[in-house]
Protein backbone atom coordinates (compact mmCIF):
# COMPACT_ATOMS: atom_id res chain seq x y z
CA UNK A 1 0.00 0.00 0.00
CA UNK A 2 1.81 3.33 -0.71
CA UNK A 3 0.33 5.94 1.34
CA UNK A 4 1.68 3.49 4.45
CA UNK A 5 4.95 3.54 2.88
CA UNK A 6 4.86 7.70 2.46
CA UNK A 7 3.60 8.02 6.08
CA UNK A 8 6.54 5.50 7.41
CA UNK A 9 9.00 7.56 5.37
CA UNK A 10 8.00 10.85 6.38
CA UNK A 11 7.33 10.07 9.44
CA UNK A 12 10.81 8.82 9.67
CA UNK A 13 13.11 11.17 8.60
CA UNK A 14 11.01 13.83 9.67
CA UNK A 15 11.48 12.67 13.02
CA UNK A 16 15.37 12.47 12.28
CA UNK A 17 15.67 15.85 10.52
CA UNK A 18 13.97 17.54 13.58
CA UNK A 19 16.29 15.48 16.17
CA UNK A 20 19.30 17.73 14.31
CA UNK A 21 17.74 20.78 15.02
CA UNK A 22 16.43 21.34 11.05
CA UNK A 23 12.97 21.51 10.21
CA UNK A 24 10.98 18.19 9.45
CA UNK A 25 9.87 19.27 6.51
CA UNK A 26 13.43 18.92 4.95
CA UNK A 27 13.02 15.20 5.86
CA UNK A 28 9.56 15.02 4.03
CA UNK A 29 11.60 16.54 0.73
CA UNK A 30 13.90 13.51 1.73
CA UNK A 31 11.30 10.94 2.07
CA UNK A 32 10.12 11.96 -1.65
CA UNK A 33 13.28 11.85 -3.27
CA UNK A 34 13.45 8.28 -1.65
CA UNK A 35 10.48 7.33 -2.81
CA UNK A 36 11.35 8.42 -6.39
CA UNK A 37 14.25 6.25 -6.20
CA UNK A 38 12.33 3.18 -4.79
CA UNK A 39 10.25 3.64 -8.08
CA UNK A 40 12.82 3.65 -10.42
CA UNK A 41 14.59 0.72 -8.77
CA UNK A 42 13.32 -2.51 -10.79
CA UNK A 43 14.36 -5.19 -8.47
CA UNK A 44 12.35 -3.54 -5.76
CA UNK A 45 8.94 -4.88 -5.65
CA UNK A 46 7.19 -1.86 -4.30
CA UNK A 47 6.54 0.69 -6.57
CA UNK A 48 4.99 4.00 -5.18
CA UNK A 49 4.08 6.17 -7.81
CA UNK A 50 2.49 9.44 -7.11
CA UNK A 51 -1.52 9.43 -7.61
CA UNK A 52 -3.66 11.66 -7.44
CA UNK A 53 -4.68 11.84 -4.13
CA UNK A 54 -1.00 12.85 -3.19
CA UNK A 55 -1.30 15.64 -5.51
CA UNK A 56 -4.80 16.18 -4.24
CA UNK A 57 -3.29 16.24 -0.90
CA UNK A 58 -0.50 18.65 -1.54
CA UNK A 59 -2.64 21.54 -3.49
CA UNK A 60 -5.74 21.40 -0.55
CA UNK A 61 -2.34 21.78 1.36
CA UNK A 62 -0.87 25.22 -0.39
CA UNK A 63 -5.00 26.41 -0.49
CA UNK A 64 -5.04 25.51 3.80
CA UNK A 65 -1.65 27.34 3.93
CA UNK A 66 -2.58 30.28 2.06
CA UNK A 67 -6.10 30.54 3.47
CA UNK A 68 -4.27 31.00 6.60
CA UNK A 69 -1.64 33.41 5.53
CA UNK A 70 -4.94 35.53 4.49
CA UNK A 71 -6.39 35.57 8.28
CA UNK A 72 -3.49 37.50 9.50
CA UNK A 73 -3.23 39.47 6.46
CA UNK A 74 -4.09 43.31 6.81
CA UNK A 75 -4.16 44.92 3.60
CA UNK A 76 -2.84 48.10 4.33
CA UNK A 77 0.47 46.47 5.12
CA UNK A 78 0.69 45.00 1.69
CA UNK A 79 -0.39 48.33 -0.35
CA UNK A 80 3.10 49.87 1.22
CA UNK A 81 5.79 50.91 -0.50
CA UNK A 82 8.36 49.04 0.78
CA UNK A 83 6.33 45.47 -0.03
CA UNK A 84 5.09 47.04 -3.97
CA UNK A 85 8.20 48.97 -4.55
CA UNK A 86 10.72 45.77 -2.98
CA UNK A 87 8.34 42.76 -4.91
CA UNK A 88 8.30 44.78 -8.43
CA UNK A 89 11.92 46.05 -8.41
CA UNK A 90 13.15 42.91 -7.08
CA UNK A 91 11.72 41.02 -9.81
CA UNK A 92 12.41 43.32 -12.51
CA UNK A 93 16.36 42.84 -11.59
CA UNK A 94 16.50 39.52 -10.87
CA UNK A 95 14.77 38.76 -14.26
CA UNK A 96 17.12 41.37 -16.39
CA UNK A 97 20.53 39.88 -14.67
CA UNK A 98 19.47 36.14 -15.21
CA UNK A 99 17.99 35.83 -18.19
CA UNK A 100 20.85 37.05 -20.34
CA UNK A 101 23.28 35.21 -18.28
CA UNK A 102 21.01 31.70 -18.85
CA UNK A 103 20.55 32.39 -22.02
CA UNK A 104 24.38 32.66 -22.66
CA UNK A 105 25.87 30.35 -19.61
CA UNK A 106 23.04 27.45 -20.45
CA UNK A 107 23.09 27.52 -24.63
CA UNK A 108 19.14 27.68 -23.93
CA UNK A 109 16.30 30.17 -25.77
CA UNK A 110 15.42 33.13 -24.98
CA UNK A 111 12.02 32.59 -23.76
CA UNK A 112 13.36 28.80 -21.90
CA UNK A 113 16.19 31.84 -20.23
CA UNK A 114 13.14 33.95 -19.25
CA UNK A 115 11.04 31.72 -17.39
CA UNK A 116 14.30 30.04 -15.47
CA UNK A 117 14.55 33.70 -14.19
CA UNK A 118 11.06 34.12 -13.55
CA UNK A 119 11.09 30.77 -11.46
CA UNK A 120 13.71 31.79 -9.27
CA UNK A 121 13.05 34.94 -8.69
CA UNK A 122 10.29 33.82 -6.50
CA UNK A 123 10.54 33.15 -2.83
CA UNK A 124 8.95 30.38 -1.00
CA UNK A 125 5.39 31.61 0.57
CA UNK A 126 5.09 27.92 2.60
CA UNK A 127 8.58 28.08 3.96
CA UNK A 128 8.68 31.66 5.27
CA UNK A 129 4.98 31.67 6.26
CA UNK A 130 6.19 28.75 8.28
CA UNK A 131 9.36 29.78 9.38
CA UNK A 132 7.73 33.18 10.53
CA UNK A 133 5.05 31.48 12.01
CA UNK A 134 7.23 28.67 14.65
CA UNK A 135 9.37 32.01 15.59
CA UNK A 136 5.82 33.92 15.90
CA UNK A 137 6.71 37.12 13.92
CA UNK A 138 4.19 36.78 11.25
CA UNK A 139 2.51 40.15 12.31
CA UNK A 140 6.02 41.53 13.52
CA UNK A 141 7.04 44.06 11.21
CA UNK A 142 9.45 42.01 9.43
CA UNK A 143 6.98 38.82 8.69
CA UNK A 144 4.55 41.40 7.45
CA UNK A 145 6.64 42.97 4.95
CA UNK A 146 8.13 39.20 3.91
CA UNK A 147 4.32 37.94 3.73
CA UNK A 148 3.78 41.38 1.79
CA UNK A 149 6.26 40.70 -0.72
CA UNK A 150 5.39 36.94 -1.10
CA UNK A 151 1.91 38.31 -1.59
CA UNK A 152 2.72 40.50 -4.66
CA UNK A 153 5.34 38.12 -5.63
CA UNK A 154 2.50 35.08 -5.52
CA UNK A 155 0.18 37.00 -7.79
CA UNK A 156 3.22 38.02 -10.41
CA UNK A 157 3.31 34.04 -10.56
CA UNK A 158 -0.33 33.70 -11.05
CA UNK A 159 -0.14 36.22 -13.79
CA UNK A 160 2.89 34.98 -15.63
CA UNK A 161 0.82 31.43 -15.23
CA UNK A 162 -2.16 32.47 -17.04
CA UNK A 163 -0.09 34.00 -19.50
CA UNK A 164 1.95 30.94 -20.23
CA UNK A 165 -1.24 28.71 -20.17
CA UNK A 166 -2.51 30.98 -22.99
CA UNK A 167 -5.87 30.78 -20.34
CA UNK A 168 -8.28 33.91 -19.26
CA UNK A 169 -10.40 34.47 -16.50
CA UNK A 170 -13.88 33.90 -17.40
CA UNK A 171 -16.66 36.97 -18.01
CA UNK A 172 -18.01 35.92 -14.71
CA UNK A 173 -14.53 36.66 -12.76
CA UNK A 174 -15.62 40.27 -12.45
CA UNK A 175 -18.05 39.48 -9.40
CA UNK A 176 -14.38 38.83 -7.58
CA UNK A 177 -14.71 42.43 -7.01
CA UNK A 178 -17.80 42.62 -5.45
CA UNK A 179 -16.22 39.86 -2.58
CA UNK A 180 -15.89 41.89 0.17
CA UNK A 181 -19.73 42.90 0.01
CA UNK A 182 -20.22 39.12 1.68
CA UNK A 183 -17.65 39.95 4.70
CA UNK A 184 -21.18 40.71 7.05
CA UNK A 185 -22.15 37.51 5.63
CA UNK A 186 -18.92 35.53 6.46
CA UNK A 187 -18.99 37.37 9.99
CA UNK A 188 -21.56 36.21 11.28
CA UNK A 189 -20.96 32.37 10.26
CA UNK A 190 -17.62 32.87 11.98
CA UNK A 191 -19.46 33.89 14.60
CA UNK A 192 -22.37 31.10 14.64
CA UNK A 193 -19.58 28.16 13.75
CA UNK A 194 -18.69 27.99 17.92
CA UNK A 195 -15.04 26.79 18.80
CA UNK A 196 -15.61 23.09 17.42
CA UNK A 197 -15.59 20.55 14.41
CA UNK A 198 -17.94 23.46 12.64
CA UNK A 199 -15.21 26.00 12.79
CA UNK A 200 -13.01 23.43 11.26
CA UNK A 201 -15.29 22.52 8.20
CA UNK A 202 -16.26 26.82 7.93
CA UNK A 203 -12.44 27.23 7.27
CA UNK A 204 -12.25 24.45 4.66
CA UNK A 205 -15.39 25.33 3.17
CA UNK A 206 -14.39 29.18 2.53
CA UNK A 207 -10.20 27.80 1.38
CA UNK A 208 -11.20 24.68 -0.68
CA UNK A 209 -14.54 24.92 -1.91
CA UNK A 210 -15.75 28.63 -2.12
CA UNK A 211 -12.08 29.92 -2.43
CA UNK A 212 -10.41 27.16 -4.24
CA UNK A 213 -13.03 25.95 -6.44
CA UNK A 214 -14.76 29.05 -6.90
CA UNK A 215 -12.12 30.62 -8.32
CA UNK A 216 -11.61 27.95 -10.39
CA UNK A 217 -14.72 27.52 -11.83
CA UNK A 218 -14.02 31.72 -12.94
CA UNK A 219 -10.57 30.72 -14.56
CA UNK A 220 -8.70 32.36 -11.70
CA UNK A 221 -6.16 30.71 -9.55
CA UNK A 222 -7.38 28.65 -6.48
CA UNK A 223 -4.08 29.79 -4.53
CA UNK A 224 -5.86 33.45 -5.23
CA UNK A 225 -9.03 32.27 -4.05
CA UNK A 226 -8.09 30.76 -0.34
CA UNK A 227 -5.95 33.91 0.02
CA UNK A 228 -8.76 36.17 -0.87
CA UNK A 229 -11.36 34.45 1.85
CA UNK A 230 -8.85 34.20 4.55
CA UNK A 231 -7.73 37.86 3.79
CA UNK A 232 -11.39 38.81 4.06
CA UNK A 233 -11.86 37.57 7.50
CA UNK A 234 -8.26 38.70 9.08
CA UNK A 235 -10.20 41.64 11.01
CA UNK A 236 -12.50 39.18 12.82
CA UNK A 237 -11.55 38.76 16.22
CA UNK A 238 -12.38 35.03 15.99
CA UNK A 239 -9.77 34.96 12.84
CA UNK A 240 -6.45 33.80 14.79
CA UNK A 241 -8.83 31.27 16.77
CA UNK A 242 -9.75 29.98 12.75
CA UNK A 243 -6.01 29.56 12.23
CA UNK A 244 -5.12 27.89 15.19
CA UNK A 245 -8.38 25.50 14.82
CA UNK A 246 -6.96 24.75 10.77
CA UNK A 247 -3.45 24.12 12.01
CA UNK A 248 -3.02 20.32 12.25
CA UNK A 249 -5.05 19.79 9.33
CA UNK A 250 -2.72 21.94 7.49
CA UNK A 251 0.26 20.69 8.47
CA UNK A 252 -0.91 17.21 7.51
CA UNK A 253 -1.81 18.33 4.05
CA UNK A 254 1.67 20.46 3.43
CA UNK A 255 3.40 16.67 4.43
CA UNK A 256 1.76 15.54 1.14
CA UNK A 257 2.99 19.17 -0.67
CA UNK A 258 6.52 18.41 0.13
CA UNK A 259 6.41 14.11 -0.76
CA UNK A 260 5.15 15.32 -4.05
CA UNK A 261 8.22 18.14 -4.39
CA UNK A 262 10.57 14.96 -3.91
CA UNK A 263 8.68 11.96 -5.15
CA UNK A 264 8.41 13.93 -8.77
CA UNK A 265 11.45 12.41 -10.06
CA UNK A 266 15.57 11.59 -9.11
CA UNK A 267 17.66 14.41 -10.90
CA UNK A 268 20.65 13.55 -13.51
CA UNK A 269 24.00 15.13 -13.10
CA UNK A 270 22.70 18.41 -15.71
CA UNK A 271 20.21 18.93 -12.82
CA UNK A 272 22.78 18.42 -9.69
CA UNK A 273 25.02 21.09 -11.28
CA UNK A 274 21.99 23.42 -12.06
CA UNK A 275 20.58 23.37 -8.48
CA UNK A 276 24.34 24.10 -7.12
CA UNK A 277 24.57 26.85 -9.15
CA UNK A 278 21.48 28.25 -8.18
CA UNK A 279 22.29 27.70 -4.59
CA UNK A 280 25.51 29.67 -4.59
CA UNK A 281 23.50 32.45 -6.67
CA UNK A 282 21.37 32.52 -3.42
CA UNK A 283 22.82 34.91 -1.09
CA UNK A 284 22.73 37.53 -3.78
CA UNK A 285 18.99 37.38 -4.50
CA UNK A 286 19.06 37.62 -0.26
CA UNK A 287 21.53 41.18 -0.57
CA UNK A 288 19.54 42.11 -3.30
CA UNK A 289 16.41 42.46 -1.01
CA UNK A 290 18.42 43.72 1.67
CA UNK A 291 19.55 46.66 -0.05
CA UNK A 292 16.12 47.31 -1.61
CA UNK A 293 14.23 47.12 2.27
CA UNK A 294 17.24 50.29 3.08
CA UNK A 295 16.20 52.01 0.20
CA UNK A 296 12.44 51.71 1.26
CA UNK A 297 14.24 53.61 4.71
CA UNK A 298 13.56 50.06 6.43
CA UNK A 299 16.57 49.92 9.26
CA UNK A 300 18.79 47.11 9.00
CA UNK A 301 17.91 44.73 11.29
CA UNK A 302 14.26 44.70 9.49
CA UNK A 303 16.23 44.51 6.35
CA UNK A 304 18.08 41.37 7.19
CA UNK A 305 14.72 39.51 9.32
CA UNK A 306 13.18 40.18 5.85
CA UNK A 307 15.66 39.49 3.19
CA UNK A 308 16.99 36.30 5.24
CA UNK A 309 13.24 34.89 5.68
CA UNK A 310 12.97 35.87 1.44
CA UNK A 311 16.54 33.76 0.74
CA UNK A 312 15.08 30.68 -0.79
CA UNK A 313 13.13 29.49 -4.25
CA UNK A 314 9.70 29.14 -4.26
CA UNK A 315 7.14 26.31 -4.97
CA UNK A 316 5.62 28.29 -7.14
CA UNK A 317 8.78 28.29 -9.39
CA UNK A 318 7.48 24.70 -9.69
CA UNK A 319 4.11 25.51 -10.38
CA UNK A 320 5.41 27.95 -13.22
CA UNK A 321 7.71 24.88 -14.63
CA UNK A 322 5.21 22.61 -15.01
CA UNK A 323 2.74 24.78 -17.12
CA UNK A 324 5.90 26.23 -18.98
CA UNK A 325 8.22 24.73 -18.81
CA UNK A 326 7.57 20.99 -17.51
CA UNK A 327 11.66 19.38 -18.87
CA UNK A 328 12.71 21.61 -16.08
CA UNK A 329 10.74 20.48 -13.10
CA UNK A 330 13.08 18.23 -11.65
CA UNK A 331 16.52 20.54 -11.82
CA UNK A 332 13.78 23.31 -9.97
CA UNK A 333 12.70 20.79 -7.70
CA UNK A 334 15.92 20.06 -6.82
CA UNK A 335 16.89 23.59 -6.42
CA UNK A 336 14.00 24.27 -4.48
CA UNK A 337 15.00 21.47 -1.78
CA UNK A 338 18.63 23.12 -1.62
CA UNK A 339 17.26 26.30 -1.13
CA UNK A 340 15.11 24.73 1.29
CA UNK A 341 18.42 23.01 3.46
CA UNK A 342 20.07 26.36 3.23
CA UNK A 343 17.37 29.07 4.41
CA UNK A 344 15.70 26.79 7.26
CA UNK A 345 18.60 26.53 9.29
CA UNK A 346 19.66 30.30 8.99
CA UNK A 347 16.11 31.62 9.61
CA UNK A 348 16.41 29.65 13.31
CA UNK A 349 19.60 31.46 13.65
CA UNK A 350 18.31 34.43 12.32
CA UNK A 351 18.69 36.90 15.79
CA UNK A 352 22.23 35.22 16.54
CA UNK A 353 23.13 36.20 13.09
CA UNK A 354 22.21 39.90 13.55
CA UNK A 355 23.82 40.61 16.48
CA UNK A 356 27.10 39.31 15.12
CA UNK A 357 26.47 41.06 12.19
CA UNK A 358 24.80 44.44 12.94
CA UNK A 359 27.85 46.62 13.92
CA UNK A 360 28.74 46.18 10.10
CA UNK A 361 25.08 46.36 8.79
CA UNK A 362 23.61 49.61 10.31
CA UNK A 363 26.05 51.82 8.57
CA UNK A 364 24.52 51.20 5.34
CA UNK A 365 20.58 52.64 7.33
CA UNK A 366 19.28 55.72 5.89
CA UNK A 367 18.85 58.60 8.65
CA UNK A 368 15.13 58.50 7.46
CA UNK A 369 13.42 55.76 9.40
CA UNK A 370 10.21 54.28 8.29
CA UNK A 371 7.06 55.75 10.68
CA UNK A 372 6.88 51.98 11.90
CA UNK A 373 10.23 52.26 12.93
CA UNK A 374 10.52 54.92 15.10
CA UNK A 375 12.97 55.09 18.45
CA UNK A 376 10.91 54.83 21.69
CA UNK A 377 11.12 56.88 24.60
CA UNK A 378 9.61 55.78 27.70
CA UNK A 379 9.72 58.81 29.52
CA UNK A 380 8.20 58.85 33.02
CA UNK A 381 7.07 55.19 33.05
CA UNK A 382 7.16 53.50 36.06
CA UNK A 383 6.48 50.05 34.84
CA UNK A 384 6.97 48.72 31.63
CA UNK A 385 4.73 45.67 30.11
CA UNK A 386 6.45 43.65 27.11
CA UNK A 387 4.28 41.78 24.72
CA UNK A 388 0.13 42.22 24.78
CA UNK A 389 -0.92 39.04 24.14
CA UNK A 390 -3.76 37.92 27.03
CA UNK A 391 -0.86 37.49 30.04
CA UNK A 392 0.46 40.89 29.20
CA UNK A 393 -2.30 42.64 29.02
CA UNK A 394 -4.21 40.60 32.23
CA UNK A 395 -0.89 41.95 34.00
CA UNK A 396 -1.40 45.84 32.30
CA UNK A 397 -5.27 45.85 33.67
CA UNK A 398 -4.58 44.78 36.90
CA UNK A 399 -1.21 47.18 37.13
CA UNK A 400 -3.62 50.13 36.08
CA UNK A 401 -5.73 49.90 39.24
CA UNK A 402 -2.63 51.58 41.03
CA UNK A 403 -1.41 54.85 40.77
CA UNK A 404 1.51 53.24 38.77
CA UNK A 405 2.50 55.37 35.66
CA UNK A 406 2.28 52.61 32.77
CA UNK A 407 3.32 51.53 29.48
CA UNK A 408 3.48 48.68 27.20
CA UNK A 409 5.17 47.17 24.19
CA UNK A 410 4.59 44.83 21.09
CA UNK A 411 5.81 43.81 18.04
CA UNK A 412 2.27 43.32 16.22
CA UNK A 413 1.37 46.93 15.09
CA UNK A 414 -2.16 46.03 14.16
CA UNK A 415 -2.36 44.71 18.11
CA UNK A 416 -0.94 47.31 18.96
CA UNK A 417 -3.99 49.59 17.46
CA UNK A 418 -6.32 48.09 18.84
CA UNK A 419 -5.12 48.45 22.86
CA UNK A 420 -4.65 51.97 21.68
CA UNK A 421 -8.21 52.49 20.42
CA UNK A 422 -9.58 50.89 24.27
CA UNK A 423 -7.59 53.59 25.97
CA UNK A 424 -4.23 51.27 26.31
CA UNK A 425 -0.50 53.50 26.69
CA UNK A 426 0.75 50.86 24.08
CA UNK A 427 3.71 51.60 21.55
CA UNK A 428 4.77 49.51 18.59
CA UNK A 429 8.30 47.87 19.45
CA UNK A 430 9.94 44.74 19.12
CA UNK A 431 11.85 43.43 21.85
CA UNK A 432 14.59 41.14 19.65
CA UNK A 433 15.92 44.38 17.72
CA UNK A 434 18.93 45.44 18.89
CA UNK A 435 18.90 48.57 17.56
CA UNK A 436 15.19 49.21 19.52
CA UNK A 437 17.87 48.44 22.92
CA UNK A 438 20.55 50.79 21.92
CA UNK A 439 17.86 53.74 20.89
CA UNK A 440 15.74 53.03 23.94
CA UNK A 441 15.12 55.92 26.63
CA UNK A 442 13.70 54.70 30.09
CA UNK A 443 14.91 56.70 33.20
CA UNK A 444 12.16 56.33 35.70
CA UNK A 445 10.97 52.97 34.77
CA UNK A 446 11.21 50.54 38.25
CA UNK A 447 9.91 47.38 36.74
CA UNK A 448 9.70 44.97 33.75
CA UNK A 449 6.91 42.75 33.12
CA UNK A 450 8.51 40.15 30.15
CA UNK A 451 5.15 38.87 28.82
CA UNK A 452 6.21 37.79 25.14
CA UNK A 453 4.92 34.46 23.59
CA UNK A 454 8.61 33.86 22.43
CA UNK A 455 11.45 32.28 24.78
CA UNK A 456 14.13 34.13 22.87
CA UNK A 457 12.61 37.26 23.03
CA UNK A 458 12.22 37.61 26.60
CA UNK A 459 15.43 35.95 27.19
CA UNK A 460 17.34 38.81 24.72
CA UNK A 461 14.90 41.85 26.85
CA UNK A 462 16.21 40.15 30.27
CA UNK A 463 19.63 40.12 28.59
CA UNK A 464 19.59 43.61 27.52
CA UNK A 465 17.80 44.91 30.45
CA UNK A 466 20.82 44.40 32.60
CA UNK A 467 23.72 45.03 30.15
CA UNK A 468 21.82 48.59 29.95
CA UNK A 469 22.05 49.09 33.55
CA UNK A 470 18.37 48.50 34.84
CA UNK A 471 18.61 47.46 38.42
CA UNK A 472 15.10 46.97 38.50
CA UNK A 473 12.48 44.32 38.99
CA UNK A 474 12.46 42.00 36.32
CA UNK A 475 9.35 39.48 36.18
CA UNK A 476 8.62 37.05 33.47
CA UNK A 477 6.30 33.78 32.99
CA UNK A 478 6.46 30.75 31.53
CA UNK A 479 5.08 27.17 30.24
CA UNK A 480 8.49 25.17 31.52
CA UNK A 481 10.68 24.99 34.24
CA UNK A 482 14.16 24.54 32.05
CA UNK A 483 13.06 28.10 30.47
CA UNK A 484 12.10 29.44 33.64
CA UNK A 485 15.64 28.43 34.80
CA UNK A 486 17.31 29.82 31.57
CA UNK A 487 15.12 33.52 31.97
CA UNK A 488 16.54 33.94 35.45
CA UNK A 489 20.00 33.43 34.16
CA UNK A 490 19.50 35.87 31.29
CA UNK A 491 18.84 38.51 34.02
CA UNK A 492 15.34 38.58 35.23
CA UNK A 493 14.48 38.62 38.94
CA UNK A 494 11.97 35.68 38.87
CA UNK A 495 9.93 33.12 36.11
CA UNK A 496 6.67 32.19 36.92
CA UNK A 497 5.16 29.07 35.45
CA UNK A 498 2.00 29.91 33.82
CA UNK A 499 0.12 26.96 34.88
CA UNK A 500 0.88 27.23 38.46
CA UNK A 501 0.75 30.77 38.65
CA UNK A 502 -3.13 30.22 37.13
CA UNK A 503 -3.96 27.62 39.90
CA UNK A 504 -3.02 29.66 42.74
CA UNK A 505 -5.42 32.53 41.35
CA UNK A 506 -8.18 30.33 41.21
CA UNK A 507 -7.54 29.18 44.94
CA UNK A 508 -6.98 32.79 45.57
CA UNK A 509 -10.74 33.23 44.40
CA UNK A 510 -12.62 31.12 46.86
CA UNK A 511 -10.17 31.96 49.64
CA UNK A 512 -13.29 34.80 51.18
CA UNK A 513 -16.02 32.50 49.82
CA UNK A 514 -15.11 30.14 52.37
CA UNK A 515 -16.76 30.08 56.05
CA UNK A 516 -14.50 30.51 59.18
CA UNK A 517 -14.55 27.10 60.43
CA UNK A 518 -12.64 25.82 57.19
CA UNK A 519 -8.75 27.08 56.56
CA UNK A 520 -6.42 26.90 53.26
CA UNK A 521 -3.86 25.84 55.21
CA UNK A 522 -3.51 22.28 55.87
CA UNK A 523 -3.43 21.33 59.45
CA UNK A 524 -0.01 19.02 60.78
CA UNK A 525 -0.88 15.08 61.65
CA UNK A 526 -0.79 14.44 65.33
């Protein structure tokens, strides 16, 4: 049976990739390239040729992912020049420098030269979305101009698809436009789906069916259509509850995406030599985005998050190849997975990286910031909240019963709107930028409440806390002792796990509920 043997596999060196500290789905590229040899192996009696339920599998996959990528979408940070401007200009280059130099290096046409270029100019929206998403900077101002530009590069590949399929949309793709006259509509089944299996199936109806096969059905891209619907409900508040309810399912589906990268077919030594080439050409298309983010007045650390998360090829190079150009598919493929080995493992060192690097980067900033970017001063803030997710701002409600003088941080701008619009002294800032550290003001502040999602991030605030000279109270929390443990080191004053820090609140509330006679307090046998 072959979907037991591409579960085993993937399964397996999934589990072995991650034990390495790379991301399993490197293993599932690995588990397809095995596979593709076990089928072209005659004197092995198993022969696990892709169907079409893997394929199946692996679209409803990129629809699931991109449905999601849509729910914490905000459109005004993709109409920006920074994500327009970067996207266009770094496409325009990329395809002027490589097609001549295929064209001449490669003894290929001119139009075969153009649509290599086109291919790998894009960036992978699955790998950064993903990448972004495990380090939980999606909405940080980084992963929103990376998911931005994968955005605008995404629909460059949908148009140079249709173009290449000699297809147009139909008459009836028109009503597209008229979409987000249903968002009242969608609203309130978001709202009358609860927090069970019907939120599940609302999600896949709107990405697979509506979005996916709609769109479809009008000659327009699926991909479009499950990025449209999710984008259409990111200003729900139930829309990050959607995502998180869609997760496993998606993940299970973009298994199948990756088998079918790898299972497509074992490359020759003409496609070995392409993909190396291609992967040495990397860092360039990665310093080519850099620059452009400075130009856009971007500083340098949200140049490099950006550009580093962008350093890859894109699965949608493959979907390009095989309507265009389908005697290139493997050599992409294979370029693709090399990109893939390459760009994982840097984007988990991606912080490390900067601060080695950033004493040579920030000379090349503009002295014109971006408005997102601004310096912070704290001024006469007494204590200081970081991260306003539901701890940090349980800790900021409670805190503002007291006369104490208050302010918070975050990294998630739109968040960061709304705390402002309920009367909330919340600034946008992001606690793993150096550069934030070495511009920030704060000479009353007596306290720090570290209340970030992220380990790293709270351990680099407790870190740079104290090498700025706060003597103050540091306070964090925490799912896990070892982290507790490693937060204390950094520099904070004390860790409190989460879990245990919610039961004693609970006893706390039924501590004055109960009568005299009974006590809280154990009494001693004998």
């Amino acid at each position: 049976m072959p979907e037991a043997i591409w579960i085993s596999l993937a399964f397996g060196l999934g589990l072995l990739i991650k034990t390495i500290g790379l991301p399993p789905l490197i293993g599932y590229l690995g588990a397809g390239f095995v596979l593709s040899a076990i089928a072209a192996t005659p004197s092995i009696p198993l022969y696990p040729e892709p169907t079409a339920a893997l394929a199946h599998i692996a679209h409803l996959g990129v629809l699931l992912m991109l449905f999601t990528v849509g729910l914490k979408l905000k459109l005004k940070s993709v109409i920006s020049p920074e994500v327009i401007g970067g996207s266009l200009l770094h496409f325009a280059i990329t395809c002027f420098v490589f097609t001549p130099g295929l064209y001449f290096l490669m003894d290929v046409s001119w139009y075969v030269a153009f649509m290599l270029a086109v291919a790998l100019s894009f960036s992978s929206t699955v790998l950064a979305a993903k990448v972004l998403e495990s380090k939980r900077e999606l909405r940080a101002f980084h992963g929103r101009v990376a998911i931005g530009i994968l955005i605008m590069q995404d629909l460059l590949a949908l148009l140079v698809m249709s173009l290449a399929a000699g297809q147009t949309p139909s008459e009836w793709a028109l009503i597209v436009f008229g979409l987000p006259l249903l968002r009242p509509l969608l609203f309130k089944l978001l709202d009358a789906s609860g927090h069970d299996e019907l939120l599940v199936l609302l999600g896949m109806l709107l990405a697979l069916v509506i979005g996916g096969l709609g769109f479809q059905a009008l000659g327009l891209s699926s991909e479009l259509g499950a990025l449209i619907f999710g984008a259409i409900l990111a200003n729900h508040p139930r829309s990050q509850e959607l995502a998180k309810s869609l997760w496993s399912v998606k993940e299970i589906f973009l298994v199948g995406f990756f088998l079918q990268i790898g299972i497509g077919g074992l490359p020759d030594t003409n496609a070995i030599v392409f993909a190396v080439v291609a992967a040495l050409l990397l860092p360039l298309k990665g310093i080519l985005f850099f620059f452009l983010m400075l130009l856009f007045r971007l500083r340098a650390r949200s140049s490099f998050l950006t550009s580093l998360a962008l350093t890859n090829y894109s699965e949608f190079g493959l979907i390009v190849a095989s309507i265009a150009l389908p005697e290139w598919l493997v050599p992409l493929a294979i370029t693709v997975a090399v990109s893939f080995l390459i760009s994982a493992p840097l984007n988990r060192l991606a912080h490390p990286l900067y601060e080695r690097l950033s004493h040579r980067l920030v000379r090349f900033e503009s002295h014109r910031r971006h408005p997102d970017e601004l310096p912070v001063s704290l001024g006469d803030t007494r204590v200081l909240v970081m991260g306003m997710g539901r701890t940090g701002t349980a800790a900021y409600d409670w805190l503002k019963n007291s006369e104490a003088r208050l302010m918070a941080l975050d990294s998630d701008l739109p968040k960061v709107e709304r705390h402002r619009a309920k009367g909330r002294n919340v600034v946008y800032a992001d606690a793993e930028d150096n550069t934030f550290w070495e511009a920030l003001h704060m000479p009353s502040v007596e306290a720090v409440v570290l209340a970030m999602s992220d380990i790293e991030a709270k351990l680099i605030a407790a870190r740079m806390l104290r090498k700025l000279g706060f003597t103050g109270y540091i306070v964090a929390h925490t799912m896990y002792e070892d982290e507790a443990k490693r937060i204390c080191e950094a520099g904070a004053d004390n860790a409190y796990l989460t879990m245990s820090e919610t039961g004693v609140a609970l006893a706390s509330h039924i501590q004055d509920k109960l009568s005299p006679a009974l006590s809280l307090v154990p009494e001693k046998a004998g």
